[in-house]
C-alpha atoms as a PDB file:
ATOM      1  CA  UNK A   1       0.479 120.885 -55.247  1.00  0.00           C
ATOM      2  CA  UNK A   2       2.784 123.299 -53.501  1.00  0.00           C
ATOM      3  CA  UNK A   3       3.139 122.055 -49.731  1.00  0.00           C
ATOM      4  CA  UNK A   4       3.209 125.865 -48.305  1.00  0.00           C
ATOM      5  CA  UNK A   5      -0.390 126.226 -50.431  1.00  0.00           C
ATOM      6  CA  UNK A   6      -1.535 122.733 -48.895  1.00  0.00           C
ATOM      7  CA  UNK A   7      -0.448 123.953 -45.133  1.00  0.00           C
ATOM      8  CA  UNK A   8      -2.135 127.192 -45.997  1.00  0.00           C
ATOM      9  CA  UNK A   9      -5.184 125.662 -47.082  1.00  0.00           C
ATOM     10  CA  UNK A  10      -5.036 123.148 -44.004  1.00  0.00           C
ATOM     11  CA  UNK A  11      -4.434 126.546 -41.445  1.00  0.00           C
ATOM     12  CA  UNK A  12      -8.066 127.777 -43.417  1.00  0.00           C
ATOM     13  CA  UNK A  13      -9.994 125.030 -42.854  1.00  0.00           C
ATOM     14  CA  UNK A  14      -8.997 124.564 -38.733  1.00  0.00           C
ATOM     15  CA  UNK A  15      -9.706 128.183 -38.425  1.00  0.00           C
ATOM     16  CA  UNK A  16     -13.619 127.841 -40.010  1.00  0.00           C
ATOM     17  CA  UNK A  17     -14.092 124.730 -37.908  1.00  0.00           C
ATOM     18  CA  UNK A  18     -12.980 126.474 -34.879  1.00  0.00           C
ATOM     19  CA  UNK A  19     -14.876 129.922 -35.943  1.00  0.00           C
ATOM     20  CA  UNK A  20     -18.118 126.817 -36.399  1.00  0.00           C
ATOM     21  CA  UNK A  21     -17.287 125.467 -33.040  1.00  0.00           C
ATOM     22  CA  UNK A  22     -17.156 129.194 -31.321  1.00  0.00           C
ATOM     23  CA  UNK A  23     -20.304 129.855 -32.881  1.00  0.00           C
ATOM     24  CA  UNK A  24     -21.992 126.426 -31.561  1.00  0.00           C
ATOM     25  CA  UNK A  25     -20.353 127.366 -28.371  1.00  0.00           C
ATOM     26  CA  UNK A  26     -22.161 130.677 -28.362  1.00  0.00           C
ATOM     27  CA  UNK A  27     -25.335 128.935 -29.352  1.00  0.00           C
ATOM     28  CA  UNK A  28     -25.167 127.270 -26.099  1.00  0.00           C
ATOM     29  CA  UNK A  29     -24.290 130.165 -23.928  1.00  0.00           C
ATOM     30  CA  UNK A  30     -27.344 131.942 -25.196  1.00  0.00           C
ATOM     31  CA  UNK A  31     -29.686 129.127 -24.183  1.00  0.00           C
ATOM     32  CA  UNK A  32     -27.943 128.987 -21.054  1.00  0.00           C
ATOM     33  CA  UNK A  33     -28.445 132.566 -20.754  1.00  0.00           C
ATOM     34  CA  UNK A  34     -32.230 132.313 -21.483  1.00  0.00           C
ATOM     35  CA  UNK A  35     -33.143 129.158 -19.052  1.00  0.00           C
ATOM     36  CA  UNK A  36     -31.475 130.897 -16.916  1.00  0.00           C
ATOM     37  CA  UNK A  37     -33.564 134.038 -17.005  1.00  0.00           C
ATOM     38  CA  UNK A  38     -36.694 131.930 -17.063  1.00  0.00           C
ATOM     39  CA  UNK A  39     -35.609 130.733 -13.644  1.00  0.00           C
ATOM     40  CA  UNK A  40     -35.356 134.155 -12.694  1.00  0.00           C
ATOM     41  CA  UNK A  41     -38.668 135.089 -13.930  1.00  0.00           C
ATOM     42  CA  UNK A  42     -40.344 131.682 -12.185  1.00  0.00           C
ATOM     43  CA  UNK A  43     -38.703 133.075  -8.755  1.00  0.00           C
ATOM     44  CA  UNK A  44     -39.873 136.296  -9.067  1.00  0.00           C
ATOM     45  CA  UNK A  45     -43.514 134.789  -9.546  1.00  0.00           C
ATOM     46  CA  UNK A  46     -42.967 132.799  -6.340  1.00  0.00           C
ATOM     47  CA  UNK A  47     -42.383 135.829  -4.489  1.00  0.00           C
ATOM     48  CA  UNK A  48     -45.263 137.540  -5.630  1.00  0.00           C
ATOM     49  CA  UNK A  49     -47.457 134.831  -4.441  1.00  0.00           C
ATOM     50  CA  UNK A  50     -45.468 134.805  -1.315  1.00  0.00           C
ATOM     51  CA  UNK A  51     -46.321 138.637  -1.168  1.00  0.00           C
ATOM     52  CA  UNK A  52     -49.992 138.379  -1.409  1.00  0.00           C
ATOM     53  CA  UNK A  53     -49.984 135.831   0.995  1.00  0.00           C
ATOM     54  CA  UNK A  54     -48.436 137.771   3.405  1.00  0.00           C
ATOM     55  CA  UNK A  55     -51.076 140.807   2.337  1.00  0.00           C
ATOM     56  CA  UNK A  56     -54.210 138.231   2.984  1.00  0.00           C
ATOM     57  CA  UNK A  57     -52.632 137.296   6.249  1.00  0.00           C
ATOM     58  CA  UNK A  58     -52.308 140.969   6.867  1.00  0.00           C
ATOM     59  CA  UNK A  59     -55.697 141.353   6.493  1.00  0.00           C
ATOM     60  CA  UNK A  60     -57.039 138.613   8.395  1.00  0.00           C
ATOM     61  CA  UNK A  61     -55.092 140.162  11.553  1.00  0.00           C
ATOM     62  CA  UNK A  62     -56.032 143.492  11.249  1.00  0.00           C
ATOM     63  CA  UNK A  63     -60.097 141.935  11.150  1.00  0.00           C
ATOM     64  CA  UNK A  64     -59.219 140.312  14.288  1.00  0.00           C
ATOM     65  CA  UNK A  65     -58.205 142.774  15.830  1.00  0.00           C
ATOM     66  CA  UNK A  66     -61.271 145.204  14.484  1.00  0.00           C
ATOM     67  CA  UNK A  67     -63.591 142.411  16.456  1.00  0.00           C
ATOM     68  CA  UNK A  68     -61.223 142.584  19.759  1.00  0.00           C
ATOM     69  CA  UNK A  69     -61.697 146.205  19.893  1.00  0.00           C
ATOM     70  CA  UNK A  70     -65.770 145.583  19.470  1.00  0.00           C
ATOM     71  CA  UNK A  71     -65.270 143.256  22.083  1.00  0.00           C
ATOM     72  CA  UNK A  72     -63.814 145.901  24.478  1.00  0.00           C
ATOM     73  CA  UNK A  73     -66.260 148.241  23.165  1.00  0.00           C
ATOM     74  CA  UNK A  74     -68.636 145.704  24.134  1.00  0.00           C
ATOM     75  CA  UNK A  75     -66.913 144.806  27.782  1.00  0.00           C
ATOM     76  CA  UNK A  76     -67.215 148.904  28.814  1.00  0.00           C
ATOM     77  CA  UNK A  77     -70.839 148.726  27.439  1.00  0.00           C
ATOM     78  CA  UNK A  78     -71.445 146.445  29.713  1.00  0.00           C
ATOM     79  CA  UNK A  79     -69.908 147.720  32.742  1.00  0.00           C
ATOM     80  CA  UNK A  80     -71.188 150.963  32.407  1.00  0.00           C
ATOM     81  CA  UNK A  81     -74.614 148.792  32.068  1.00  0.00           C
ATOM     82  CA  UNK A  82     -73.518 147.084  35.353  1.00  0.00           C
ATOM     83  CA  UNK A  83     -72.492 150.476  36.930  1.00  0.00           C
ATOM     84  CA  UNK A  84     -76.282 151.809  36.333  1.00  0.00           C
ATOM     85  CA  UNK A  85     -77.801 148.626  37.868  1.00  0.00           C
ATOM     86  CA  UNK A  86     -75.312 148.763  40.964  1.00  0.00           C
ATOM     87  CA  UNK A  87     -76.840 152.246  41.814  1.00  0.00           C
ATOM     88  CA  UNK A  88     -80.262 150.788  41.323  1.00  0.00           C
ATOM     89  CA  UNK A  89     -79.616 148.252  43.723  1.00  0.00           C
ATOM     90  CA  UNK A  90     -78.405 150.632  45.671  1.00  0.00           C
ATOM     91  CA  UNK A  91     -81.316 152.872  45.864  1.00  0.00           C
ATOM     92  CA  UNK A  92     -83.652 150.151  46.188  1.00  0.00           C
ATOM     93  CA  UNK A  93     -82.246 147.492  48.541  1.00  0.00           C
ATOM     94  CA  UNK A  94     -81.175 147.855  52.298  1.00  0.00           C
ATOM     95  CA  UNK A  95     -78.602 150.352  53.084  1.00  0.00           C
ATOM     96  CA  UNK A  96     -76.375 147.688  54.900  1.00  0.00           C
ATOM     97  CA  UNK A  97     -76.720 144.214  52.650  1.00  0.00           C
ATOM     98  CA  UNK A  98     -76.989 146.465  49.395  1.00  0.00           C
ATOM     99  CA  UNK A  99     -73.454 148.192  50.351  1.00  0.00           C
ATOM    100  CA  UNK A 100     -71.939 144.658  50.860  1.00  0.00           C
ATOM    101  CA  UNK A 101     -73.249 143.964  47.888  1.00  0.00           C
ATOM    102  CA  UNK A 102     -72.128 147.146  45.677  1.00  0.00           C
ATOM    103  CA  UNK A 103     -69.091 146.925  47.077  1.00  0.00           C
ATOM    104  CA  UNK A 104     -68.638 143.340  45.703  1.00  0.00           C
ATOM    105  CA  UNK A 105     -70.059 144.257  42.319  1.00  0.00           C
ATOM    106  CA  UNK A 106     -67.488 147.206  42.277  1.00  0.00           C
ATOM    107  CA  UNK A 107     -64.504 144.901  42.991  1.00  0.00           C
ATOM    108  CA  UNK A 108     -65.952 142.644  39.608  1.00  0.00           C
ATOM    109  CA  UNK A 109     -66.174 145.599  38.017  1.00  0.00           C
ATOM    110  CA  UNK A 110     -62.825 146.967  38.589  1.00  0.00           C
ATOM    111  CA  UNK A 111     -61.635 143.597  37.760  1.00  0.00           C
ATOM    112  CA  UNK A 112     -63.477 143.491  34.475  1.00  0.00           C
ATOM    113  CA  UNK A 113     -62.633 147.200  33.777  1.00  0.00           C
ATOM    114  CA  UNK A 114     -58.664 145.997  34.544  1.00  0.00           C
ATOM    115  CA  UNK A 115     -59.450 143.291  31.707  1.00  0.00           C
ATOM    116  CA  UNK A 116     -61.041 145.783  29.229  1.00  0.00           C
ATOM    117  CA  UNK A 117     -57.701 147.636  29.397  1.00  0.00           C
ATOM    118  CA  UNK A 118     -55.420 144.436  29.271  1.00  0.00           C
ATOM    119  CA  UNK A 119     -57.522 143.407  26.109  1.00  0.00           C
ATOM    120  CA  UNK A 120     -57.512 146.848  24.418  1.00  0.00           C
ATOM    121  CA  UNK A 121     -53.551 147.123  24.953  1.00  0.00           C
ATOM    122  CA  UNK A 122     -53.402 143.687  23.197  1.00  0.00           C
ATOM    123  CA  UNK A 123     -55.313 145.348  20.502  1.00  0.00           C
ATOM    124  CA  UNK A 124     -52.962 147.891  20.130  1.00  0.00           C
ATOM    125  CA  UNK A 125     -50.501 145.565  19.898  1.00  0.00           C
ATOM    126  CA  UNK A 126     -52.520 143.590  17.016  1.00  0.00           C
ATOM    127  CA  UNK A 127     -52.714 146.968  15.182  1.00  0.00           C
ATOM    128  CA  UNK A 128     -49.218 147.733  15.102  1.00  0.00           C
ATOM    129  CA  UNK A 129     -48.601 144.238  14.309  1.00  0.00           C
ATOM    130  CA  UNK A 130     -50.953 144.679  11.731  1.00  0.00           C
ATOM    131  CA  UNK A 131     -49.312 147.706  10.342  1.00  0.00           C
ATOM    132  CA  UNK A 132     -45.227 146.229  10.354  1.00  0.00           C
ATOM    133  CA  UNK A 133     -46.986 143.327   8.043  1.00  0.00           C
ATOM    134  CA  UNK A 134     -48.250 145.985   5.429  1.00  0.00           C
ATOM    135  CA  UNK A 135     -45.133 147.531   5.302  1.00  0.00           C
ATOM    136  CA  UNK A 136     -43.255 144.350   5.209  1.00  0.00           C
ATOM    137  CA  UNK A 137     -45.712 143.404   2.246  1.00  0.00           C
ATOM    138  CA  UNK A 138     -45.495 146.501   0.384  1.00  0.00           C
ATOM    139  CA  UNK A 139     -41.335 146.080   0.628  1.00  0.00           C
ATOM    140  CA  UNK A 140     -41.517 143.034  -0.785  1.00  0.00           C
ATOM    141  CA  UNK A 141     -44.252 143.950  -3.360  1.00  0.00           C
ATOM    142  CA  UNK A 142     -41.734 146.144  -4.753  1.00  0.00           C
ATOM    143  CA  UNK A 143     -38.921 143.910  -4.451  1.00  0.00           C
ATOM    144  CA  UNK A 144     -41.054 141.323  -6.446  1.00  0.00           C
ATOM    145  CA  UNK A 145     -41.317 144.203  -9.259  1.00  0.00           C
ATOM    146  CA  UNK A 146     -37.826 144.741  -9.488  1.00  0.00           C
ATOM    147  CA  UNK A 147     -36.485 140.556 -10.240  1.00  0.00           C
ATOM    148  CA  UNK A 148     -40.084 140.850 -12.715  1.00  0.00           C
ATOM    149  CA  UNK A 149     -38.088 143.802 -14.377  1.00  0.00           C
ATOM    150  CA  UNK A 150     -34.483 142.108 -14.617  1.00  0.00           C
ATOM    151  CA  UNK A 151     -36.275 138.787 -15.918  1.00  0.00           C
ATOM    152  CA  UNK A 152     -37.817 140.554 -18.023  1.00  0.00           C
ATOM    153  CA  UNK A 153     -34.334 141.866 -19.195  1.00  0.00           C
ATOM    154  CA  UNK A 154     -32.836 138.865 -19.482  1.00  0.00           C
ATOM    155  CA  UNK A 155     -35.292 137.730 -21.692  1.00  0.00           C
ATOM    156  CA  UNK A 156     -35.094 140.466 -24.210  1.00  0.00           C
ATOM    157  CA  UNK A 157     -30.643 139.966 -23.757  1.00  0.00           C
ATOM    158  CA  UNK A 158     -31.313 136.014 -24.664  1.00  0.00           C
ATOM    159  CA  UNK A 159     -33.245 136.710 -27.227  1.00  0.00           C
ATOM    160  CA  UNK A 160     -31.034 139.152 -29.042  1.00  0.00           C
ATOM    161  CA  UNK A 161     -28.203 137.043 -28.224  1.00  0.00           C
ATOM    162  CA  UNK A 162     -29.994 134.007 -30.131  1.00  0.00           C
ATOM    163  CA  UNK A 163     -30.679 135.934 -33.095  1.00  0.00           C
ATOM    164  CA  UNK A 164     -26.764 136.973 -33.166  1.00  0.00           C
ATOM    165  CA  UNK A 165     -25.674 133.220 -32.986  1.00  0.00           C
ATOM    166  CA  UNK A 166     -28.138 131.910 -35.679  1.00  0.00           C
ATOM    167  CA  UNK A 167     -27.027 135.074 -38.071  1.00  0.00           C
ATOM    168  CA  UNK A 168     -23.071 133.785 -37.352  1.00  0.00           C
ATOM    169  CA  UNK A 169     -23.855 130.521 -37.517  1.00  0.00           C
ATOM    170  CA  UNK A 170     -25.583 131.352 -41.243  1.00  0.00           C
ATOM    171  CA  UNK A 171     -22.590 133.162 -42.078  1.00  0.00           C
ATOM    172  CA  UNK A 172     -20.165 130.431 -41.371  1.00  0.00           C
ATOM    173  CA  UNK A 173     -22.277 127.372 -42.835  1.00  0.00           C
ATOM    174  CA  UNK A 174     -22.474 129.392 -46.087  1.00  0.00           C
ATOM    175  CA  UNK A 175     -18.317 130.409 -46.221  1.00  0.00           C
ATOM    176  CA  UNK A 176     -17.986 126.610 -45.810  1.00  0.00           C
ATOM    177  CA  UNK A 177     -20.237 125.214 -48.434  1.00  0.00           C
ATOM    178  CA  UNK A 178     -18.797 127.737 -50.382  1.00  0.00           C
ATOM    179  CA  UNK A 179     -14.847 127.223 -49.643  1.00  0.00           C
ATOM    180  CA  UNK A 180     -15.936 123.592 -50.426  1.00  0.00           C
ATOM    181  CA  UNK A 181     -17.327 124.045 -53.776  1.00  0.00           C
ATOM    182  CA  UNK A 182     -14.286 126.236 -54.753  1.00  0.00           C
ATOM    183  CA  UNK A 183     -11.784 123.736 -53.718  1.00  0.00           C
ATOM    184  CA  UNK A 184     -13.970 120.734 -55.656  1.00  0.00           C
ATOM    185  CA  UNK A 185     -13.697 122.869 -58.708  1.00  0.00           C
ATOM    186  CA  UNK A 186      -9.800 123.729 -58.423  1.00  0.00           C
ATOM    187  CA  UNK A 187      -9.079 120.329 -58.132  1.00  0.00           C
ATOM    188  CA  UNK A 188     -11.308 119.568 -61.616  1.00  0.00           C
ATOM    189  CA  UNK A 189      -9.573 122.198 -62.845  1.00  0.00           C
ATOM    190  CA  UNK A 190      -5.684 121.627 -61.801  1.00  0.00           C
ATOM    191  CA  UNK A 191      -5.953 117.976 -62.839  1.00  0.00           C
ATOM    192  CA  UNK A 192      -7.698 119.055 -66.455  1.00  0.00           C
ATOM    193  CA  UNK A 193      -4.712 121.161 -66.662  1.00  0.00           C
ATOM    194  CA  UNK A 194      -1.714 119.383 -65.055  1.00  0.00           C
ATOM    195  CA  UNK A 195      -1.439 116.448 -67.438  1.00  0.00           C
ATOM    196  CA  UNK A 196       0.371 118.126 -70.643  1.00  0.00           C
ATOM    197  CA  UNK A 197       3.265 119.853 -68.517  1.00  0.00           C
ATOM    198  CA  UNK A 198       3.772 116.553 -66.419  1.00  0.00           C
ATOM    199  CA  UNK A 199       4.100 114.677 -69.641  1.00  0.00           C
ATOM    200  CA  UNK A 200       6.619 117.068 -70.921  1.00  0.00           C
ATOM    201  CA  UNK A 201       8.320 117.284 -67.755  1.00  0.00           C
ATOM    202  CA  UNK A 202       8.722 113.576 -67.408  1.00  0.00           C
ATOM    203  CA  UNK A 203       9.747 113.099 -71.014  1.00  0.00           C
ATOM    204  CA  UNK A 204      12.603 115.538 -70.533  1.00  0.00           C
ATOM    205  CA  UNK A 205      13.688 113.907 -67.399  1.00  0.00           C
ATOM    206  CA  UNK A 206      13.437 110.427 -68.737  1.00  0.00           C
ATOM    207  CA  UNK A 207      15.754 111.731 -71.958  1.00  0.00           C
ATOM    208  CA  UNK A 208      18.340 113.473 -69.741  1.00  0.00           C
ATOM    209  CA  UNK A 209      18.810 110.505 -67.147  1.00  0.00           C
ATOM    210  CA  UNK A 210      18.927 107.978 -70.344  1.00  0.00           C
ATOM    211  CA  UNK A 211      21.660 109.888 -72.582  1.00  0.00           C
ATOM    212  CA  UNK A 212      23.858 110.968 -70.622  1.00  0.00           C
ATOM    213  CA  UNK A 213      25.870 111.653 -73.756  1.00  0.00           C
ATOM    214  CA  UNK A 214      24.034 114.499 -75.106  1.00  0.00           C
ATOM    215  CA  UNK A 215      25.357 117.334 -76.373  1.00  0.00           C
ATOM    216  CA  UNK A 216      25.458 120.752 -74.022  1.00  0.00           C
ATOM    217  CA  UNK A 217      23.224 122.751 -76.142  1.00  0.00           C
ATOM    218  CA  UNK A 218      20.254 119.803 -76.805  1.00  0.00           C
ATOM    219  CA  UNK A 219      21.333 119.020 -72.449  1.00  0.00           C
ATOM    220  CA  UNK A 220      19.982 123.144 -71.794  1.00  0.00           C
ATOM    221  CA  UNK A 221      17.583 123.087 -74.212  1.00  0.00           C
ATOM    222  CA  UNK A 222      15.867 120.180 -72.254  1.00  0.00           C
ATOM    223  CA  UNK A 223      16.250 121.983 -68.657  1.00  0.00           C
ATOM    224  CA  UNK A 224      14.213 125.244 -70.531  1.00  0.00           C
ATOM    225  CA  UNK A 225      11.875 122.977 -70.853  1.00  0.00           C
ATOM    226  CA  UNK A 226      11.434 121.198 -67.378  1.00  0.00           C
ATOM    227  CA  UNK A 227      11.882 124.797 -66.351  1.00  0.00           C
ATOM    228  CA  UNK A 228       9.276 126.367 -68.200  1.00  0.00           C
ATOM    229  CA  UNK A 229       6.964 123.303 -68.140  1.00  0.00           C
ATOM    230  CA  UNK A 230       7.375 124.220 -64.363  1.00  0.00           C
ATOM    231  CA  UNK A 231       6.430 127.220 -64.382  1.00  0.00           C
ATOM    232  CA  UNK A 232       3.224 126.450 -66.012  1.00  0.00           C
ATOM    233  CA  UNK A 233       2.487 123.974 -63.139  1.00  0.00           C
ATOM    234  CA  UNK A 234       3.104 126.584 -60.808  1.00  0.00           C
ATOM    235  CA  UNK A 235       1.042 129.243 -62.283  1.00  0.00           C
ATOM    236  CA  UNK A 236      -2.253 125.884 -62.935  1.00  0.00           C
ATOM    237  CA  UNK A 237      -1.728 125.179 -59.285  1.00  0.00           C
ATOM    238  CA  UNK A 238      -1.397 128.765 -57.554  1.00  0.00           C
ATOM    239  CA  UNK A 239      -3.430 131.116 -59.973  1.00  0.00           C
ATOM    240  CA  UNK A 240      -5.832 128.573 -62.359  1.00  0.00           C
ATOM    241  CA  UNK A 241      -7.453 130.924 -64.983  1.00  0.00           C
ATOM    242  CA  UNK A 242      -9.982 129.440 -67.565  1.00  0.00           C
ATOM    243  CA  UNK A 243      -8.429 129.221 -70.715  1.00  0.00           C
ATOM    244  CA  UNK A 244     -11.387 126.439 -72.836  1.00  0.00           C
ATOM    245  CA  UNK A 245     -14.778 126.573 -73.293  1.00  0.00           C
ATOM    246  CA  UNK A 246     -15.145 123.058 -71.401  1.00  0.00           C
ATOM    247  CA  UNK A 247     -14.218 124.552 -68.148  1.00  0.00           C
ATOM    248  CA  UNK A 248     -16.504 127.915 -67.956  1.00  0.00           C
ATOM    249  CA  UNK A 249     -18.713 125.805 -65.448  1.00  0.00           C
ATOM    250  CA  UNK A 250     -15.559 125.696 -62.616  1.00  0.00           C
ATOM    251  CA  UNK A 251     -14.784 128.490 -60.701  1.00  0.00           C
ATOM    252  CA  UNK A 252     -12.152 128.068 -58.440  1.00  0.00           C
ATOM    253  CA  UNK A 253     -12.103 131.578 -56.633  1.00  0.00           C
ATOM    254  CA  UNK A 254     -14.311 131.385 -53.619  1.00  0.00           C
ATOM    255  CA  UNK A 255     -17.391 133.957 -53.358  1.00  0.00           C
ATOM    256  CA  UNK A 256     -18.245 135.045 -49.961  1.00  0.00           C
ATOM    257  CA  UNK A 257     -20.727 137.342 -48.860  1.00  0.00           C
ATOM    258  CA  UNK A 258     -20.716 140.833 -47.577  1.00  0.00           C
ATOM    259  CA  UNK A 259     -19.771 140.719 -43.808  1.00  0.00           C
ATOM    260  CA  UNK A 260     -21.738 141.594 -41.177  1.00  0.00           C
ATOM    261  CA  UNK A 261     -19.091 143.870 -38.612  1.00  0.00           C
ATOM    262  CA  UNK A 262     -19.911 141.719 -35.443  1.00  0.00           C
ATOM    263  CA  UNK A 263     -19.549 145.073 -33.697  1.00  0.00           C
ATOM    264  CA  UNK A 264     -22.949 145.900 -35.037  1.00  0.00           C
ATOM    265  CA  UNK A 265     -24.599 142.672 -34.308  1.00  0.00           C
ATOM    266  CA  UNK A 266     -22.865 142.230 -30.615  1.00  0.00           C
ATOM    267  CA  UNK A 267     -25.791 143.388 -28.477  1.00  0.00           C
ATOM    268  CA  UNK A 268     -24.157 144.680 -24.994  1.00  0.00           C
ATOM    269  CA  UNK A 269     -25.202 142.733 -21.661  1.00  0.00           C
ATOM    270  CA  UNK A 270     -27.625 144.307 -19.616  1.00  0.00           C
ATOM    271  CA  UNK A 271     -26.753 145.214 -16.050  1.00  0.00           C
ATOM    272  CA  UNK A 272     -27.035 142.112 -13.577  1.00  0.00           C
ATOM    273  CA  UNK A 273     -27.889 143.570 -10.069  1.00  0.00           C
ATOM    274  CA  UNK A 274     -27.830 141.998  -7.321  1.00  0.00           C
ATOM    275  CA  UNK A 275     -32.106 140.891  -6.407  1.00  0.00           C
ATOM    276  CA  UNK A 276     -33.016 142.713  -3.517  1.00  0.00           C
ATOM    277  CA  UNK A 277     -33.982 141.078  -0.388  1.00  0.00           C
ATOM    278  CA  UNK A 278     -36.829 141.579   1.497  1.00  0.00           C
ATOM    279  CA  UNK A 279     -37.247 142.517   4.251  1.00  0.00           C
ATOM    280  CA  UNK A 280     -38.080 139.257   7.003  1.00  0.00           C
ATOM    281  CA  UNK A 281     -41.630 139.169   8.081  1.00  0.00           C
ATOM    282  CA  UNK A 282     -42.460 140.049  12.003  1.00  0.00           C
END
């Protein structure tokens, strides 16, 4: 066998088992890609849990501060209910002990009145408390959305991605089983058809190294023959045709497939962006 066809055939087979080991490679990067987007997705999750968290916390503030206000509400009810009975007393005691006194129950209520407005300014202050930690829930309700949508993405990218890398690795496991079988069936072939020209070959070698005495004519007449005996080896070895009924079953020509352009099956990456970040909590 010619040693430029057995380098050439060598050069084949490294390049399918490194197209089979790019393919295996992408394989891999594909499942990468997916586990990778189920992380994603599993994050995203978190933060929405996070997120209604925050809104039931929300809610439990803005209640408490519903009940301080009723409290207030409460607190002026009852001074104004103090205020009424102070001018009972008033009109019903003795001008001197009931002043003492009315002026004493004035100071509490001024006090309590100065309380009232202490604990309705901390109310106010729960209410726009209340109100940051809605906004600060509805940012990162929307934020939550958004890494939902890009999981969601790089689902769909793994996915296609997968099917890509099975189709290629299909491809390639069919071009080898099929590069094999034509190269089992050249070799039945070649060596059906080698052994009459290397007989001939060797017999005209063997005659022109034992008589060295032969004449110049018979001398030629056995180089045509090593020559064209060669020639026939060349043409079994670089272009084997079927010539006998015996060998109809070999077929030395490899078949592949119809191609897929891997321009058509390459399915462009989606846009990563950057997940958004919310917002910290007051």
């Amino acid at each position: 066998m010619d040693p430029v066809d057995q380098k050439s055939r060598g050069e084949r087979e490294s390049a399918r088992s490194a197209k089979a080991r790019s393919v295996r490679a992408d394989v891999r990067e594909a499942a990468a890609d997916e586990r990778a987007a189920l992380a994603d997705a599993r994050e995203a999750d978190a933060d929405a849990r996070e997120v209604t968290a925050d809104k039931r916390k929300t809610s439990a503030d803005r209640r408490e501060v519903v009940a301080d206000a009723r409290g207030v509400e409460a607190d002026s009810r009852e001074m104004d209910a103090d205020a009424r009975e102070l001018l009972a007393d008033v009109r019903q005691a003795d001008a001197a002990s009931q002043a003492r006194h009315v002026e004493e129950r004035m100071r509490a209520a001024d006090e309590r009145a100065v309380s009232a407005e202490l604990r309705l300014a901390e109310a106010n202050v729960h209410m726009q408390a209340a109100k940051e930690h809605l906004i600060a829930a509805a940012t990162q309700t929307a934020t939550a959305d958004h890494r939902t949508e890009d999981a969601e993405r790089l689902m769909s990218f793994a996915d296609e991605q997968l099917v890509v890398a099975a189709a290629k690795l299909a491809e390639a496991t069919s071009d080898s089983e099929e590069y094999q079988r034509a190269l089992f069936h050249y070799t039945q072939l070649v060596r059906h058809r080698m052994a009459n020209p290397l007989q001939v070959i060797v017999g005209a070698a063997a005659t022109l190294r034992a008589r060295t005495d032969l004449p110049i004519d018979e001398h030629l007449a056995l180089l045509d023959v090593i020559v064209k005996e060669a020639v026939v080896l060349e043409r079994i070895c670089l272009a084997p045709k079927i010539m006998h009924p015996s060998e109809s079953t070999l077929d030395p020509t490899p078949t592949l497939g119809e191609r897929t352009p891997t321009a058509d099956l390459a399915v462009s990456s989606p846009d990563h962006t950057a997940p958004t970040t919310a917002s910290p909590r007051p």
